[in-house]
PDB file of N, CA and C in Angstrom:
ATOM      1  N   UNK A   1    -208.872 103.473 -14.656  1.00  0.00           N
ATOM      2  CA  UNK A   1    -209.616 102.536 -13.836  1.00  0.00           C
ATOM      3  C   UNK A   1    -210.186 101.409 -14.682  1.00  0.00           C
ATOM      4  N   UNK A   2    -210.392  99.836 -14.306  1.00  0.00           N
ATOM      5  CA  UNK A   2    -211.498  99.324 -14.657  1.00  0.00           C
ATOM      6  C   UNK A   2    -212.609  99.378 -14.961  1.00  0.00           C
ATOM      7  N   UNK A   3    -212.988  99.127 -16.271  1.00  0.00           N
ATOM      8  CA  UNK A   3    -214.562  99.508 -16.168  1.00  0.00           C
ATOM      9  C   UNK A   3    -215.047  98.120 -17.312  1.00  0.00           C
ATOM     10  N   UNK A   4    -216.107  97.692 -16.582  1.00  0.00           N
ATOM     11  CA  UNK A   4    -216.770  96.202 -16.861  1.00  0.00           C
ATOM     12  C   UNK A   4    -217.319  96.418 -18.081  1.00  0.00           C
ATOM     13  N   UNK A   5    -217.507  95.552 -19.081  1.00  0.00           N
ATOM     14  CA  UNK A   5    -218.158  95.454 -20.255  1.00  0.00           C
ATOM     15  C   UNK A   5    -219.377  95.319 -20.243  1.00  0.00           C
ATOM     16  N   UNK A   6    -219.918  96.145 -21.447  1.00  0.00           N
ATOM     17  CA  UNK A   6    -221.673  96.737 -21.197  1.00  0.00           C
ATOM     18  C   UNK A   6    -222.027  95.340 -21.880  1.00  0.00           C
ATOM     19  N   UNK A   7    -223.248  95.656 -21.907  1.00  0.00           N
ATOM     20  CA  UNK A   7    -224.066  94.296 -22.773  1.00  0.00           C
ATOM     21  C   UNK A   7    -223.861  94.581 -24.187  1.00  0.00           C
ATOM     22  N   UNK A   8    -223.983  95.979 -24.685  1.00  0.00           N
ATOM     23  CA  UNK A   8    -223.672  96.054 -26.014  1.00  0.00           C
ATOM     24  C   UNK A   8    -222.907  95.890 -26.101  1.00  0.00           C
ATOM     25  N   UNK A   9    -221.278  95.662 -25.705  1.00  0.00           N
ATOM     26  CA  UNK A   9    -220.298  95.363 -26.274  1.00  0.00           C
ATOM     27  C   UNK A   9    -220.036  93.701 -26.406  1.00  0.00           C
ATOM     28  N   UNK A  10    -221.085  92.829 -25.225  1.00  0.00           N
ATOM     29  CA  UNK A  10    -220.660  91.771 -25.968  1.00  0.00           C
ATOM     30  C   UNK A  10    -221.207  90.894 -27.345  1.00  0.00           C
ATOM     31  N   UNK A  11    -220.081  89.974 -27.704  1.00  0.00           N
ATOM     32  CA  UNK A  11    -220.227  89.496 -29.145  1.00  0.00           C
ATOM     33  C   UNK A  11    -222.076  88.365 -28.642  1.00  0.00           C
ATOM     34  N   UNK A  12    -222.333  88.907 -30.629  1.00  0.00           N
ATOM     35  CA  UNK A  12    -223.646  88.412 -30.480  1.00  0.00           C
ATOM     36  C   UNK A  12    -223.709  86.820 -31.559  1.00  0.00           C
ATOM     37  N   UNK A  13    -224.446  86.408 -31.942  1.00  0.00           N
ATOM     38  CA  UNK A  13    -224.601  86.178 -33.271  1.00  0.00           C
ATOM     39  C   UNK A  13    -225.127  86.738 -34.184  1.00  0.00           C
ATOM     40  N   UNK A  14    -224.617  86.712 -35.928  1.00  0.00           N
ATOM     41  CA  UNK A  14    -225.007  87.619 -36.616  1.00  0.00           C
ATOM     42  C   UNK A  14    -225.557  86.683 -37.738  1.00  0.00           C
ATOM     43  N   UNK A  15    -226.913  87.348 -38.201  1.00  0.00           N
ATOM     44  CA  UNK A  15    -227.238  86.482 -39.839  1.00  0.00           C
ATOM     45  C   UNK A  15    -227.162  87.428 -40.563  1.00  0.00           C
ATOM     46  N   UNK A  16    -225.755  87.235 -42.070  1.00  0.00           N
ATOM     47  CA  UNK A  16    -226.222  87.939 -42.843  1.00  0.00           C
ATOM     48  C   UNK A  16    -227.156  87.851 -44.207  1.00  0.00           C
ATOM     49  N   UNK A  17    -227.467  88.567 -44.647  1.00  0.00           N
ATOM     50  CA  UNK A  17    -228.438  88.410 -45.970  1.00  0.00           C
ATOM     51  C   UNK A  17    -227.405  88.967 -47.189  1.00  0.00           C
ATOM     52  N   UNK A  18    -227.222  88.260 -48.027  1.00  0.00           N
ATOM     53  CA  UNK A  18    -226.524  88.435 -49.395  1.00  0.00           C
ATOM     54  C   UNK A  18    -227.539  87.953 -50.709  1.00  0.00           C
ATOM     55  N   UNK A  19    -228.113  88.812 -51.302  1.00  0.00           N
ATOM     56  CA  UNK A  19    -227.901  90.585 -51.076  1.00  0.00           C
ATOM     57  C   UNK A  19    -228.461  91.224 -50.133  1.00  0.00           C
ATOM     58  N   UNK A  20    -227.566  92.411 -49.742  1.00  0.00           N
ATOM     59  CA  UNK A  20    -228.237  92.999 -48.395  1.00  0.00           C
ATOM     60  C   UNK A  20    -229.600  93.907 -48.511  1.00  0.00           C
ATOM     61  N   UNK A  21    -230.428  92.884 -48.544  1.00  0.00           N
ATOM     62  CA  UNK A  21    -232.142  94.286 -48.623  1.00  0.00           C
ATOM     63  C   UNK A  21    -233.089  93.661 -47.883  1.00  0.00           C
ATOM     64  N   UNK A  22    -233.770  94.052 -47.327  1.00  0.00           N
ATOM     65  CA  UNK A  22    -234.874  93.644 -46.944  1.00  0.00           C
ATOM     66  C   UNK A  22    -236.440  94.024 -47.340  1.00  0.00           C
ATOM     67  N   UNK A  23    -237.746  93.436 -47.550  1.00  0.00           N
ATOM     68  CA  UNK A  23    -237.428  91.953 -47.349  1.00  0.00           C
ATOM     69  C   UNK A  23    -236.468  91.137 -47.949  1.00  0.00           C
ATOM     70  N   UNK A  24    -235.855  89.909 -48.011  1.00  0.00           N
ATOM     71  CA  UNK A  24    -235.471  89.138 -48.804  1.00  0.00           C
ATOM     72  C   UNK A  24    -236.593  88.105 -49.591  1.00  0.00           C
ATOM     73  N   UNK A  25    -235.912  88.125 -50.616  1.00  0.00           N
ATOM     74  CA  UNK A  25    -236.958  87.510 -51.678  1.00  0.00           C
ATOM     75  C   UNK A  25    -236.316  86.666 -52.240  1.00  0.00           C
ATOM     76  N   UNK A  26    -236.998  85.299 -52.180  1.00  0.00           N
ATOM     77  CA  UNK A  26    -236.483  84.169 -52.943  1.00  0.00           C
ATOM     78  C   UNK A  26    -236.276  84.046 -54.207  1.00  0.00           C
ATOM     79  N   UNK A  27    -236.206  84.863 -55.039  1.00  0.00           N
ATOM     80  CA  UNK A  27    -235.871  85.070 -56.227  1.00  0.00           C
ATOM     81  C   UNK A  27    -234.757  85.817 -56.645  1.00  0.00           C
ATOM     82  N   UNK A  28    -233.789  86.088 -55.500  1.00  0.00           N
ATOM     83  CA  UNK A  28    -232.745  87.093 -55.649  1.00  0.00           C
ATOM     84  C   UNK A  28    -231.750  86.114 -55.163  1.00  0.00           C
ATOM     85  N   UNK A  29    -232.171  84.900 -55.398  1.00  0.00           N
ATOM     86  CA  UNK A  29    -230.866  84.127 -54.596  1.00  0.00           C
ATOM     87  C   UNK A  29    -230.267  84.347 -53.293  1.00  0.00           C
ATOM     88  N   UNK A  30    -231.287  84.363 -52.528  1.00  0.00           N
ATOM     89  CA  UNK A  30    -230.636  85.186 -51.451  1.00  0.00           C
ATOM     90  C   UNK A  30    -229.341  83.672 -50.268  1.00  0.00           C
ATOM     91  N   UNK A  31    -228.365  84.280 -49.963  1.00  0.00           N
ATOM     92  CA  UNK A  31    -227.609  83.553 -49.623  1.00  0.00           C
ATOM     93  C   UNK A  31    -227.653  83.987 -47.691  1.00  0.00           C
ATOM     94  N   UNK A  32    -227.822  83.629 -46.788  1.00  0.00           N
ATOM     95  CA  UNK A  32    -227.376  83.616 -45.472  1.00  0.00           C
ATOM     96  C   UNK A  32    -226.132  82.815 -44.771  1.00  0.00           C
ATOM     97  N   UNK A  33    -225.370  83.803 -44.306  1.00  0.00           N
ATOM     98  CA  UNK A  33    -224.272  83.771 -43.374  1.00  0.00           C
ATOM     99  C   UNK A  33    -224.307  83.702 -41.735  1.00  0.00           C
ATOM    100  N   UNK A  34    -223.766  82.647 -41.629  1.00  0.00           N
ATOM    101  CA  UNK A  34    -224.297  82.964 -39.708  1.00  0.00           C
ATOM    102  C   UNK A  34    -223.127  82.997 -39.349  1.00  0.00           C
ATOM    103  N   UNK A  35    -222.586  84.544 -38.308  1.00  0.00           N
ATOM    104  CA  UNK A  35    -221.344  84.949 -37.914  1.00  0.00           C
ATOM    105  C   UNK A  35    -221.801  84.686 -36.270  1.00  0.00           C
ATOM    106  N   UNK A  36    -220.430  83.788 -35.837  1.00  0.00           N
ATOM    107  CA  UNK A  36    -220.228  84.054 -34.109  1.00  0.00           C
ATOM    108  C   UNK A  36    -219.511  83.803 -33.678  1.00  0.00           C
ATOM    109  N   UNK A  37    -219.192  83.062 -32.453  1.00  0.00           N
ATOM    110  CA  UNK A  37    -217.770  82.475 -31.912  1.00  0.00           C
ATOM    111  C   UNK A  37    -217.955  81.018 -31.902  1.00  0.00           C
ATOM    112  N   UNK A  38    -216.286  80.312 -31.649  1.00  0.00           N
ATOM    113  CA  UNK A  38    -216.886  78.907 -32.231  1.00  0.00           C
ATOM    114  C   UNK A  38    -216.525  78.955 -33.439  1.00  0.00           C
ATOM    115  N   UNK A  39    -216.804  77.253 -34.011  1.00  0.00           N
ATOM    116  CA  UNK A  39    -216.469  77.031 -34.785  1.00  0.00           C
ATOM    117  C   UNK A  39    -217.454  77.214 -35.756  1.00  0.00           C
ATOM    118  N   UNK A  40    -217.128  77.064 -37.022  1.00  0.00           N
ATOM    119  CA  UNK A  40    -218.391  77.358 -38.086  1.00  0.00           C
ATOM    120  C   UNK A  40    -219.166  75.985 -38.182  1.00  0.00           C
ATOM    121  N   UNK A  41    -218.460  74.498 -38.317  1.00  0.00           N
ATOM    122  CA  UNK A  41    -219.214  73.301 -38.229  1.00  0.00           C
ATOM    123  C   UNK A  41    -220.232  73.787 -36.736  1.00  0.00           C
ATOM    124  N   UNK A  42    -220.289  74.170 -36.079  1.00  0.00           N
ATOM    125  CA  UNK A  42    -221.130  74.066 -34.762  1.00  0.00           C
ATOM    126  C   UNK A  42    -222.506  74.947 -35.236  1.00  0.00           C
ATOM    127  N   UNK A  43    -222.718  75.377 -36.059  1.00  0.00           N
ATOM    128  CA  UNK A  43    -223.878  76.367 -36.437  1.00  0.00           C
ATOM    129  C   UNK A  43    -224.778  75.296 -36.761  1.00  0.00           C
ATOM    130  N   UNK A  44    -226.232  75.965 -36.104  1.00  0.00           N
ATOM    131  CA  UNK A  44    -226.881  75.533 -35.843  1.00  0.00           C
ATOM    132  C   UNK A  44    -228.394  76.154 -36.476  1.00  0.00           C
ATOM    133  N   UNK A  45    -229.277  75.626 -37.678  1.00  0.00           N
ATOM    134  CA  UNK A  45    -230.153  76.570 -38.526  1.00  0.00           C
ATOM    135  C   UNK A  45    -231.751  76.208 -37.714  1.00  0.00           C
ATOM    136  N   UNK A  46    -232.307  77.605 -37.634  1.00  0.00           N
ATOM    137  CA  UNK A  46    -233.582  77.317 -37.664  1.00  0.00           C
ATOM    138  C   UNK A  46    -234.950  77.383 -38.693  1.00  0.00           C
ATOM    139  N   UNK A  47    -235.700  77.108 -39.534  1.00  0.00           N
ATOM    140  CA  UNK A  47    -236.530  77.128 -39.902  1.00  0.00           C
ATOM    141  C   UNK A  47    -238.010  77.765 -39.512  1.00  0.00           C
ATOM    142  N   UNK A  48    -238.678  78.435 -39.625  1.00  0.00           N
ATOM    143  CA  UNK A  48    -239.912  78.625 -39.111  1.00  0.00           C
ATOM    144  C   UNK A  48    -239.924  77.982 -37.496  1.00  0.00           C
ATOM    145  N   UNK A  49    -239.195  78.579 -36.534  1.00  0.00           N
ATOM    146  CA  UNK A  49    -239.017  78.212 -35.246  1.00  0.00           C
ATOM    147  C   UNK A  49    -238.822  76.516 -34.797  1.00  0.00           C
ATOM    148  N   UNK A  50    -238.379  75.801 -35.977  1.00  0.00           N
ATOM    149  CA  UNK A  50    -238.260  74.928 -35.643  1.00  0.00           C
ATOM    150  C   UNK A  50    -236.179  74.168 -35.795  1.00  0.00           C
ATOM    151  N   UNK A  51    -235.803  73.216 -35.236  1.00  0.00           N
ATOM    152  CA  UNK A  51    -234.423  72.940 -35.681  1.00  0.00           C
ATOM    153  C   UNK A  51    -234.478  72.312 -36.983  1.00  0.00           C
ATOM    154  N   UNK A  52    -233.812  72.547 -38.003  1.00  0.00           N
ATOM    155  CA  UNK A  52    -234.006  72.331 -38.999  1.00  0.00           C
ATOM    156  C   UNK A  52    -232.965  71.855 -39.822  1.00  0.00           C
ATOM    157  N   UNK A  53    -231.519  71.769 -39.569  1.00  0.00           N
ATOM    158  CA  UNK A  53    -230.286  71.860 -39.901  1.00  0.00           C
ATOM    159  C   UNK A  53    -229.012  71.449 -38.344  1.00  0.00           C
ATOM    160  N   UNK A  54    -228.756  70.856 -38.023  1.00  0.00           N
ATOM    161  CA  UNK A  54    -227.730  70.696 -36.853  1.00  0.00           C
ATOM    162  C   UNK A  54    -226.890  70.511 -37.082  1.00  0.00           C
ATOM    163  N   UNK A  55    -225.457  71.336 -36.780  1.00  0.00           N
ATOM    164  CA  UNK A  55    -224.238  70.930 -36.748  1.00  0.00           C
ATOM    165  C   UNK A  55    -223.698  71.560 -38.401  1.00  0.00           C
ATOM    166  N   UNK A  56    -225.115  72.157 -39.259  1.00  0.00           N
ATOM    167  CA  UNK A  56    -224.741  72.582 -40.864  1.00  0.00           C
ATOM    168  C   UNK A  56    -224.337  73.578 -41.060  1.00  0.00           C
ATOM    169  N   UNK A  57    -223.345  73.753 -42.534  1.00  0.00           N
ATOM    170  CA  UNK A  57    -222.537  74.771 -42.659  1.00  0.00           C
ATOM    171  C   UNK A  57    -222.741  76.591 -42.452  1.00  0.00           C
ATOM    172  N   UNK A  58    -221.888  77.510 -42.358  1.00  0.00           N
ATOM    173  CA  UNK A  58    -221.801  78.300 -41.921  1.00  0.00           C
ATOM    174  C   UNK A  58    -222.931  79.555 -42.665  1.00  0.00           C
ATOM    175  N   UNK A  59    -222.955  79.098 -44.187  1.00  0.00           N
ATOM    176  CA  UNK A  59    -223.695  79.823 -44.908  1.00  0.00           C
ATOM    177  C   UNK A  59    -224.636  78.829 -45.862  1.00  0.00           C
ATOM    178  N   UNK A  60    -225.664  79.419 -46.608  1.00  0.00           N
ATOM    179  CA  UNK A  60    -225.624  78.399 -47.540  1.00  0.00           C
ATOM    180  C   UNK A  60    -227.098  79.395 -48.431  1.00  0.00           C
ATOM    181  N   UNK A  61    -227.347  78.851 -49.305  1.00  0.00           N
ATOM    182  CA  UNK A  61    -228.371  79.672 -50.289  1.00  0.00           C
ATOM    183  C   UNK A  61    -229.766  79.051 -50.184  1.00  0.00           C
ATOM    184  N   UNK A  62    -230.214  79.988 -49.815  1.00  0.00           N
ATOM    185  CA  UNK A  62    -231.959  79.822 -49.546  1.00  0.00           C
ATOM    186  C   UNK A  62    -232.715  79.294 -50.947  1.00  0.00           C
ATOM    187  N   UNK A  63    -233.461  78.133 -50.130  1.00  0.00           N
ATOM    188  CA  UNK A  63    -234.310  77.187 -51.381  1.00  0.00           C
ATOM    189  C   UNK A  63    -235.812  77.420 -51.111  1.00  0.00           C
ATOM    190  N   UNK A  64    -235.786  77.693 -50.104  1.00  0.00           N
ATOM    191  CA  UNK A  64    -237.599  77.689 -49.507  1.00  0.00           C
ATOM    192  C   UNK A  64    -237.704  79.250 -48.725  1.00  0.00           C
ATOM    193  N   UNK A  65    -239.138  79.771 -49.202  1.00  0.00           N
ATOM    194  CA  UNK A  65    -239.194  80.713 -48.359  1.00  0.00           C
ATOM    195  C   UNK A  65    -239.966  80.299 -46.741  1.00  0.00           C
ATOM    196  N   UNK A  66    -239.504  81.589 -45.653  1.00  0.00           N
ATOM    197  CA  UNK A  66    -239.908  80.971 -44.552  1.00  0.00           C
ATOM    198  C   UNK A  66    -239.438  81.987 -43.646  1.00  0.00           C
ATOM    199  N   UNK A  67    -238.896  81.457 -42.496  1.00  0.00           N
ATOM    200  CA  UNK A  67    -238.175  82.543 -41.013  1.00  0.00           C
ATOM    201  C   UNK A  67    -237.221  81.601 -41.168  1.00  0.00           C
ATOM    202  N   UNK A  68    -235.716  82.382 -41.033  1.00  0.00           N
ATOM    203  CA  UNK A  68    -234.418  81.956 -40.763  1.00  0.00           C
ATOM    204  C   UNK A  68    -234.357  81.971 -39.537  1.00  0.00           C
ATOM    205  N   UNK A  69    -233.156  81.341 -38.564  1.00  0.00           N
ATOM    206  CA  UNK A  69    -232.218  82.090 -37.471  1.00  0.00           C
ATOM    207  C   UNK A  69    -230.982  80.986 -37.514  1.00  0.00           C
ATOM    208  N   UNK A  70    -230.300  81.631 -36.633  1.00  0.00           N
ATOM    209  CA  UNK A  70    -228.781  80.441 -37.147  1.00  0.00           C
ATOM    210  C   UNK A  70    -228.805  80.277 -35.131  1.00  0.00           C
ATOM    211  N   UNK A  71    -227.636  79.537 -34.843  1.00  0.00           N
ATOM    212  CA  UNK A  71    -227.793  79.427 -33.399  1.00  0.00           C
ATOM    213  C   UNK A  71    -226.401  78.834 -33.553  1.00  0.00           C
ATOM    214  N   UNK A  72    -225.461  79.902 -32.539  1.00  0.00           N
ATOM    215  CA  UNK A  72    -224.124  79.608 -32.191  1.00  0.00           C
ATOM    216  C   UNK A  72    -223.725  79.186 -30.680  1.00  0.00           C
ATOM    217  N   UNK A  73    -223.185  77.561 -30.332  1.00  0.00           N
ATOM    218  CA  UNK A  73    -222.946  77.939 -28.733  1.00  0.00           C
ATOM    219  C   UNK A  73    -222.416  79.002 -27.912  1.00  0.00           C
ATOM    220  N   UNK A  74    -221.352  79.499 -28.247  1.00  0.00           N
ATOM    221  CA  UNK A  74    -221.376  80.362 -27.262  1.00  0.00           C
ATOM    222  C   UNK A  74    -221.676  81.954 -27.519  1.00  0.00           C
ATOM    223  N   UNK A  75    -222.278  82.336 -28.786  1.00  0.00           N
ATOM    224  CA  UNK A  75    -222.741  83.480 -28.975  1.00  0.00           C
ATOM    225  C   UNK A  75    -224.242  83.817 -28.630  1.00  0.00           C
ATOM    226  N   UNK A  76    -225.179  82.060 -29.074  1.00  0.00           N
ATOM    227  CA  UNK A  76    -226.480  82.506 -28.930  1.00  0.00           C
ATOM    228  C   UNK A  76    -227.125  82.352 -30.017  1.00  0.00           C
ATOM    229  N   UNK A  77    -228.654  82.675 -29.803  1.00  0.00           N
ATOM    230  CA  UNK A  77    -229.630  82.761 -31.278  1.00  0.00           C
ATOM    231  C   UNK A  77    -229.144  84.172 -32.110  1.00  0.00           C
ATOM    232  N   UNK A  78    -229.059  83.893 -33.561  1.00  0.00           N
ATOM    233  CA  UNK A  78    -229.306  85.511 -34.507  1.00  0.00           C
ATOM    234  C   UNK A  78    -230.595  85.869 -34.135  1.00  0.00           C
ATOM    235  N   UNK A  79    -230.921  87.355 -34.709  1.00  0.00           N
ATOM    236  CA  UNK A  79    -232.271  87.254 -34.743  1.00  0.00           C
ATOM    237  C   UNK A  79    -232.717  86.954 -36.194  1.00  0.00           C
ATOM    238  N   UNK A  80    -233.770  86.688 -36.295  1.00  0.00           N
ATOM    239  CA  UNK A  80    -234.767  86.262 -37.816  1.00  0.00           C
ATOM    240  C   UNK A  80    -234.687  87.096 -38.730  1.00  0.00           C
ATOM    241  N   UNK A  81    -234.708  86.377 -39.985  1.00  0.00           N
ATOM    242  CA  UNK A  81    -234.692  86.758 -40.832  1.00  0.00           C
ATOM    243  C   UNK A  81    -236.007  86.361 -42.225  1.00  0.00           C
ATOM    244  N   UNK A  82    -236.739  86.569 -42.395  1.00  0.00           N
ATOM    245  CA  UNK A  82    -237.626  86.342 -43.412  1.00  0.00           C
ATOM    246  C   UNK A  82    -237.602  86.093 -44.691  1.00  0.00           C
ATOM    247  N   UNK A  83    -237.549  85.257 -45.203  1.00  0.00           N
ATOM    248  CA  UNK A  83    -237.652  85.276 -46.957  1.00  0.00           C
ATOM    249  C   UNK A  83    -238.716  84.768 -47.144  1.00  0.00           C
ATOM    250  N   UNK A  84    -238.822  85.978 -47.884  1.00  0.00           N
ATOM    251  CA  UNK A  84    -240.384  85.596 -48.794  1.00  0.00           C
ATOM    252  C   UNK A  84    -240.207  85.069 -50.422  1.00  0.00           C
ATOM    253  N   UNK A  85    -241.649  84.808 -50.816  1.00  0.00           N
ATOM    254  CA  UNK A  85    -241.750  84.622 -52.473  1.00  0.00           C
ATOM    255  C   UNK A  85    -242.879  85.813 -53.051  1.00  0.00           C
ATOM    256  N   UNK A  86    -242.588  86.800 -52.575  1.00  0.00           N
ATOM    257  CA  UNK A  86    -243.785  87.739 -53.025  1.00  0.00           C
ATOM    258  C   UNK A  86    -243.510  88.143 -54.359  1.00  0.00           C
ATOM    259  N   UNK A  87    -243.806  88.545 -55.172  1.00  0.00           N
ATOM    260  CA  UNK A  87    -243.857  88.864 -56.426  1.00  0.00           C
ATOM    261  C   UNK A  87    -243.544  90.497 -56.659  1.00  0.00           C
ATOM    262  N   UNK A  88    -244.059  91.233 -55.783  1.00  0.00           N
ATOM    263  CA  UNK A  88    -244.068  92.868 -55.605  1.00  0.00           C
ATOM    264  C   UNK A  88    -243.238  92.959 -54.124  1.00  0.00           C
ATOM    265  N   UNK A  89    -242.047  93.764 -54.146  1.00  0.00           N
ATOM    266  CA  UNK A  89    -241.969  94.058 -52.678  1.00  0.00           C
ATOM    267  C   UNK A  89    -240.972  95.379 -52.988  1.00  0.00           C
ATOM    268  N   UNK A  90    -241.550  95.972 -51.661  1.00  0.00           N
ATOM    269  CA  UNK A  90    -240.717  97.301 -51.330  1.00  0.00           C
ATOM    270  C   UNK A  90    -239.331  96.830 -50.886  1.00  0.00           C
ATOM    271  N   UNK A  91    -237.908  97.056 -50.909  1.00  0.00           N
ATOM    272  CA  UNK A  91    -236.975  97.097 -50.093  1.00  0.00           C
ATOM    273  C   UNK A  91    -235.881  97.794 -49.770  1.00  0.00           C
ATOM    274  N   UNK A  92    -235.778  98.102 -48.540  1.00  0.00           N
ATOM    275  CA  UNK A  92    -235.088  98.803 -48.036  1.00  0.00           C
ATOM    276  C   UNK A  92    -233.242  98.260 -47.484  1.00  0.00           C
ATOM    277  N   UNK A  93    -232.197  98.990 -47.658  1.00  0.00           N
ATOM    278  CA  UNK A  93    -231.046  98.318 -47.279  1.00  0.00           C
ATOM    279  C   UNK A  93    -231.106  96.986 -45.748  1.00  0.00           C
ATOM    280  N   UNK A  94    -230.494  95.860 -46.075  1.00  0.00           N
ATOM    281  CA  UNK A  94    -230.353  95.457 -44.625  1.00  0.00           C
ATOM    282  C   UNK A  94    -229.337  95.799 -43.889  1.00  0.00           C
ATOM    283  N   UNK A  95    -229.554  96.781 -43.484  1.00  0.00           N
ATOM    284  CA  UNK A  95    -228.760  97.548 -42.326  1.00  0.00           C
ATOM    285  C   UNK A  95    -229.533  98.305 -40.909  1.00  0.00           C
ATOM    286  N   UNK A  96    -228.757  98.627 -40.719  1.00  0.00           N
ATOM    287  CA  UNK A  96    -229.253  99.178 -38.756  1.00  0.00           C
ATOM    288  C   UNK A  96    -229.212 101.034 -39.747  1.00  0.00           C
ATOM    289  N   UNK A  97    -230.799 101.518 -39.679  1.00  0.00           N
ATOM    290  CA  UNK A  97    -230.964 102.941 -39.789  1.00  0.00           C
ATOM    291  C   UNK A  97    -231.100 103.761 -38.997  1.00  0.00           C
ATOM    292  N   UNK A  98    -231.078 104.888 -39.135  1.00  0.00           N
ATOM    293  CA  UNK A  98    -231.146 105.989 -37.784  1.00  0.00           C
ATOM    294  C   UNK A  98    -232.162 107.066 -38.977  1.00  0.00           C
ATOM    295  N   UNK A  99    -233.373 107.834 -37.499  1.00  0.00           N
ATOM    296  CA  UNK A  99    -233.477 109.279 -38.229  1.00  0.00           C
ATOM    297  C   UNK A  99    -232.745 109.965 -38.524  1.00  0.00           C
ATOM    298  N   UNK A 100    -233.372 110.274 -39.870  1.00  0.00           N
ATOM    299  CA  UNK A 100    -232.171 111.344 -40.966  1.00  0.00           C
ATOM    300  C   UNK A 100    -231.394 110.492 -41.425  1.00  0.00           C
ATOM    301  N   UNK A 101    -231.040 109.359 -41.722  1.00  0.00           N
ATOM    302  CA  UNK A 101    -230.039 108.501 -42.913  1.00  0.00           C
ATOM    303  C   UNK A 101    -230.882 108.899 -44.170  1.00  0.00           C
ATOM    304  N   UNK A 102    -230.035 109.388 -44.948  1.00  0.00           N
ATOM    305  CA  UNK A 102    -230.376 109.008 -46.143  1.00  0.00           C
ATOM    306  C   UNK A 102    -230.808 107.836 -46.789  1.00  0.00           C
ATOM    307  N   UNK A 103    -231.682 107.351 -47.432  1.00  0.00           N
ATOM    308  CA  UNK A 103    -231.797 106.046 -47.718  1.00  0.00           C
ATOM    309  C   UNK A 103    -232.139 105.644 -48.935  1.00  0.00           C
ATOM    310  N   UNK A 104    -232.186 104.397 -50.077  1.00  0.00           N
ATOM    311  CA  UNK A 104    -231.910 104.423 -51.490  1.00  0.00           C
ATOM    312  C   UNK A 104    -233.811 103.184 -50.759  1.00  0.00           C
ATOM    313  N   UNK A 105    -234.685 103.358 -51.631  1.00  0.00           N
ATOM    314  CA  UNK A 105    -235.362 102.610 -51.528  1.00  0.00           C
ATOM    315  C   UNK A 105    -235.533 101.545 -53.217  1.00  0.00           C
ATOM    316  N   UNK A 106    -235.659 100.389 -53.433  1.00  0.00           N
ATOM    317  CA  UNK A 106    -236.004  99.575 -54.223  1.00  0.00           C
ATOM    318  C   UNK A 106    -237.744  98.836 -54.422  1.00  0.00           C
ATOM    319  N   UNK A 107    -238.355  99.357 -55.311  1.00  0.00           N
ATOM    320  CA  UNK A 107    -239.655  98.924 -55.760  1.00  0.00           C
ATOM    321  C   UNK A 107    -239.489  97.180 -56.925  1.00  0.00           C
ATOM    322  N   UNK A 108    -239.351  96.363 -56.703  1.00  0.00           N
ATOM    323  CA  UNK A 108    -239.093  95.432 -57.722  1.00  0.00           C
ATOM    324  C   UNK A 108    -240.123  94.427 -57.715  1.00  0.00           C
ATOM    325  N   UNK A 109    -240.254  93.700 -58.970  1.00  0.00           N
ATOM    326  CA  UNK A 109    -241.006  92.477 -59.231  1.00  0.00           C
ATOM    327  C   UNK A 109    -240.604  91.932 -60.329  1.00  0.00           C
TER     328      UNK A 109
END
C-alpha cells in the first residue's frame, strides 16, 4: 500500500561543525558547513539572529564568536549553533546522543 511521508523523513537543513564537539570554540578553527537542497550559492548565513551573509558560500571558517544558522530555500532554517571564545570548556561529541551511549568527554583550555 501507499503510505505518506512522516515529517521525520523529510529533508531538513543541516549545520555542520568541523571539528565535531560541542561547545565550539573559536580557537579550534572551527569550520561550518550548511547542507540542504538547492544550490550551495543560495545559502543563506545568520549571525546572532540577524542576516548576515546572503547568497554566501556553502561553508566557511568561523572568525567571530556568536550564534550561527545557515538558511536554505527549499529546506529551511538549520538549527544554531554557538561558538564561543571561552578559555575552559567541557565538550562533548557533536552528535545526536541517546541514554546509555557511551560517550568520550573533552576538558580543554
Amino acid at each position: 500500500g501507499w503510505c505518506p511521508l512522516s515529517p521525520t523523513g523529510a529533508q531538513t537543513t543541516q549545520l555542520l561543525v568541523q571539528p565535531p564537539w560541542t561547545p565550539a570554540v573559536l580557537w579550534d578553527r572551527v569550520t561550518l558547513t550548511c547542507q540542504g537542497s538547492g544550490t550551495a550559492a543560495a545559502t543563506s548565513w545568520y549571525k546572532d539572529g540577524q542576516l548576515w551573509w546572503q547568497e554566501g558560500p556553502d561553508r566557511f571558517l568561523v572568525t567571530k564568536s556568536g550564534s550561527y544558522r545557515c538558511y536554505r530555500p527549499r529546506t529551511g532554517f538549520s538549527s544554531r549553533v554557538t561558538v564561543s571564545n571561552e578559555y575552559l570548556v567541557l565538550q562533548v561529541p557533536a552528535r545526536a546522543l541517546l541514554e546509555g551511549d557511551t560517550v568520550t568527554l573533552r576538558c580543554r583550555s
